[in-house]
N, C-alpha and C. Protein backbone atom coordinates (compact mmCIF):
# COMPACT_ATOMS: atom_id res chain seq x y z
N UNK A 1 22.18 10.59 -4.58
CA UNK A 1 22.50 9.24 -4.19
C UNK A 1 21.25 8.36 -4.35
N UNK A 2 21.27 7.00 -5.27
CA UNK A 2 20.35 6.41 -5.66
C UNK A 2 19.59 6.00 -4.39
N UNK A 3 18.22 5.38 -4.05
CA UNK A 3 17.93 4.89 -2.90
C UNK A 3 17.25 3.86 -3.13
N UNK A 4 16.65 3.46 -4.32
CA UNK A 4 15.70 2.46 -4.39
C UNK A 4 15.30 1.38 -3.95
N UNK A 5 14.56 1.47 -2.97
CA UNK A 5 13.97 -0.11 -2.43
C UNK A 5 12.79 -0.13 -2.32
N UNK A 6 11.96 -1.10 -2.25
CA UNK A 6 10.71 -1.29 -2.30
C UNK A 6 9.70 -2.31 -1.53
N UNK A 7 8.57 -2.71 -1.38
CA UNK A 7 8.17 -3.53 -0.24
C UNK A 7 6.82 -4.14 -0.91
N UNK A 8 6.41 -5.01 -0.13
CA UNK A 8 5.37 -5.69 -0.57
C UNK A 8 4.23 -6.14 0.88
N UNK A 9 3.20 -5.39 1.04
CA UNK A 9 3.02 -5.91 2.33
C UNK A 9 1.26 -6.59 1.84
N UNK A 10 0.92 -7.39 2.57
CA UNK A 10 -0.15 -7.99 2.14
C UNK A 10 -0.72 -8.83 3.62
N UNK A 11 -2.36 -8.43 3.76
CA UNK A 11 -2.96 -9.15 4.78
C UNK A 11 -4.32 -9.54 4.66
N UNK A 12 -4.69 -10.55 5.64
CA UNK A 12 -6.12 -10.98 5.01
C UNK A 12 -6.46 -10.82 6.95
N UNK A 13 -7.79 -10.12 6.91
CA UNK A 13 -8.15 -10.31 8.39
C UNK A 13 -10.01 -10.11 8.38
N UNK A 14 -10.16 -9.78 9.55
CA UNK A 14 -11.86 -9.36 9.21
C UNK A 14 -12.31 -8.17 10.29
N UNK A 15 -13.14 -7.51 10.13
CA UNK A 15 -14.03 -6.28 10.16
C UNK A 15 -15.22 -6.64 10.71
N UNK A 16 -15.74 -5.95 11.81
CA UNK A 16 -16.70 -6.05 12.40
C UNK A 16 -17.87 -5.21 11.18
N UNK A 17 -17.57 -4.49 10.68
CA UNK A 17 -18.29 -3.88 9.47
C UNK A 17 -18.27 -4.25 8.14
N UNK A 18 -16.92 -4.79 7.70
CA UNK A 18 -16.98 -5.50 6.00
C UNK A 18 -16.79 -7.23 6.60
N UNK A 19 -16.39 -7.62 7.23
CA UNK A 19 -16.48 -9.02 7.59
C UNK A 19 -14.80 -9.51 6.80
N UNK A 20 -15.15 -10.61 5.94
CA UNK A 20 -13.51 -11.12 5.80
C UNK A 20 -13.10 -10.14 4.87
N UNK A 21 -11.71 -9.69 4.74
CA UNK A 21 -11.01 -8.53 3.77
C UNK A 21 -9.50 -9.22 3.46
N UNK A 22 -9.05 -9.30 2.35
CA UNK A 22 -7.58 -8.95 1.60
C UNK A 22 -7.19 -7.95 1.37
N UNK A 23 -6.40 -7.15 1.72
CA UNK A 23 -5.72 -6.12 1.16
C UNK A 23 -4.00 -6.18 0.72
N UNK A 24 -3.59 -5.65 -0.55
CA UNK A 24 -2.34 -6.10 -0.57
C UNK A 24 -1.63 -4.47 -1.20
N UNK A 25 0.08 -4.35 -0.91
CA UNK A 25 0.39 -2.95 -0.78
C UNK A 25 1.67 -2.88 -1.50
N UNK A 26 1.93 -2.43 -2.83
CA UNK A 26 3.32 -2.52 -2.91
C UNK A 26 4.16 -1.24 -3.25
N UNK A 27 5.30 -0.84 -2.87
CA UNK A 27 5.61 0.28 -3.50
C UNK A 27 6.96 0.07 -3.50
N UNK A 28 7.19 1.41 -4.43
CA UNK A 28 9.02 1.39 -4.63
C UNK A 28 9.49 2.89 -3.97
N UNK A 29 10.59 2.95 -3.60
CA UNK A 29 11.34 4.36 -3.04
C UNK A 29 11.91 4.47 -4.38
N UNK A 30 12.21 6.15 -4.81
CA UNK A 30 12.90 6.47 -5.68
C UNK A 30 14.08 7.27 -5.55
N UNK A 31 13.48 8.40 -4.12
CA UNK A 31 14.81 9.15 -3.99
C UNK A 31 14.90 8.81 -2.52
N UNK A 32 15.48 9.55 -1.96
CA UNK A 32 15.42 9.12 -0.18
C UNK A 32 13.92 9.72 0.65
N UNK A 33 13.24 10.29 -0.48
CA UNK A 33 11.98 10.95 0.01
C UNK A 33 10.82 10.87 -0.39
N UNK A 34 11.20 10.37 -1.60
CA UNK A 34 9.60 10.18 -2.81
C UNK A 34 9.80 8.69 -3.35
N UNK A 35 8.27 8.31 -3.24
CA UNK A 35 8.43 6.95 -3.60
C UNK A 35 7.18 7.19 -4.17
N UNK A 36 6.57 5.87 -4.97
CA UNK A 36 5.42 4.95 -5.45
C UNK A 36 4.44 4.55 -4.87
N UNK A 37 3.48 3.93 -4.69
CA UNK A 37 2.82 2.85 -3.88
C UNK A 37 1.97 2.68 -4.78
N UNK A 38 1.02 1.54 -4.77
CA UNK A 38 -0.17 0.71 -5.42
C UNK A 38 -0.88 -0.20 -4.54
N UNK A 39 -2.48 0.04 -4.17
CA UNK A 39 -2.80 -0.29 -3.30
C UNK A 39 -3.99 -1.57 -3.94
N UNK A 40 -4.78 -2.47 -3.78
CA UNK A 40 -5.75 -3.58 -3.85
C UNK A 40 -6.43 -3.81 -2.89
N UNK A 41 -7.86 -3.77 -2.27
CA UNK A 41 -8.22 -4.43 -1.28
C UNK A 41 -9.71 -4.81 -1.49
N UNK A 42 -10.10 -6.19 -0.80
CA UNK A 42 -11.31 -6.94 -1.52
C UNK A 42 -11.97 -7.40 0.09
N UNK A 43 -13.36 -7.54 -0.24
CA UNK A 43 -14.54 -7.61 1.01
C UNK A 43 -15.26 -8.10 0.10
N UNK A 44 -16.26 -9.02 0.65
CA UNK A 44 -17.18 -9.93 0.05
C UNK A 44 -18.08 -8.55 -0.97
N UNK A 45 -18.39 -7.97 -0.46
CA UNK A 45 -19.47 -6.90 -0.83
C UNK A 45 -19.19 -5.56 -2.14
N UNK A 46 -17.29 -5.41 -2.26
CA UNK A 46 -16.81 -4.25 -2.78
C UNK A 46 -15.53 -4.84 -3.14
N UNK A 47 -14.53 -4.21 -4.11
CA UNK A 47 -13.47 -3.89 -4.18
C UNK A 47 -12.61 -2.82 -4.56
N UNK A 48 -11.15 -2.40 -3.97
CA UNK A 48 -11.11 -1.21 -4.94
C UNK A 48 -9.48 -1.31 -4.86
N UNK A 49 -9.09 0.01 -5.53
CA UNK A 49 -7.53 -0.24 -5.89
C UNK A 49 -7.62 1.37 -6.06
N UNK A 50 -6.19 1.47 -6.04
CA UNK A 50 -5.40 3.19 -6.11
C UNK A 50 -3.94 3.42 -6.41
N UNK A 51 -3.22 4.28 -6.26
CA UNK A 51 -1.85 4.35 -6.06
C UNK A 51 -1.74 5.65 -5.82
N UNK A 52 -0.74 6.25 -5.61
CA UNK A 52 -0.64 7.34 -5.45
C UNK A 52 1.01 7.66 -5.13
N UNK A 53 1.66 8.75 -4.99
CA UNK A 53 2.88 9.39 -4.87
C UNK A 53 3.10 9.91 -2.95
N UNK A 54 3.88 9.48 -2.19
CA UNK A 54 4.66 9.69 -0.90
C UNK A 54 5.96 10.33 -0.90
N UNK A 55 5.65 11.09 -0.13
CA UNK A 55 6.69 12.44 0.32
C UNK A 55 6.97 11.71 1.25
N UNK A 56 7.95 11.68 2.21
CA UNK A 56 8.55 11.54 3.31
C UNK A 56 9.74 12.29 4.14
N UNK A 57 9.39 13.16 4.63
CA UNK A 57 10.48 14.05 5.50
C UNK A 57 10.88 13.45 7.04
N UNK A 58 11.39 13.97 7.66
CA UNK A 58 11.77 13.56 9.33
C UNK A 58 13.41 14.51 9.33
N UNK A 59 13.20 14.02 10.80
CA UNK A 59 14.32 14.67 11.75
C UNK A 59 15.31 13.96 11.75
């Protein structure tokens, strides 16, 4: 059974250690358990990005 949905979450706040930060988050579900994600996040000093693959089980 198809499940696909997906999200977009995105925030800007600040850090007593990096000071002001953006970070933004998006991913897609594929089955009812495995999905996508792609990650972005920026600090005056650094930036970096990733993605990676989510399992999700429960009761």
């Amino acid at each position: 059974m198809p499940v696909r949905s997906g999200y977009l979450e995105a925030q800007v706040g600040a850090s007593s250690l990096a000071g002001l930060y953006a970070h933004m988050e998006v991913g897609a579900r594929l089955t009812e358990h495995l999905g996508l994600y792609a990650f972005g996040r920026a600090t005056r000093q650094e930036s970096m990005a990733g993605g990676g693959v989510r399992y999700t089980f429960g009761w």
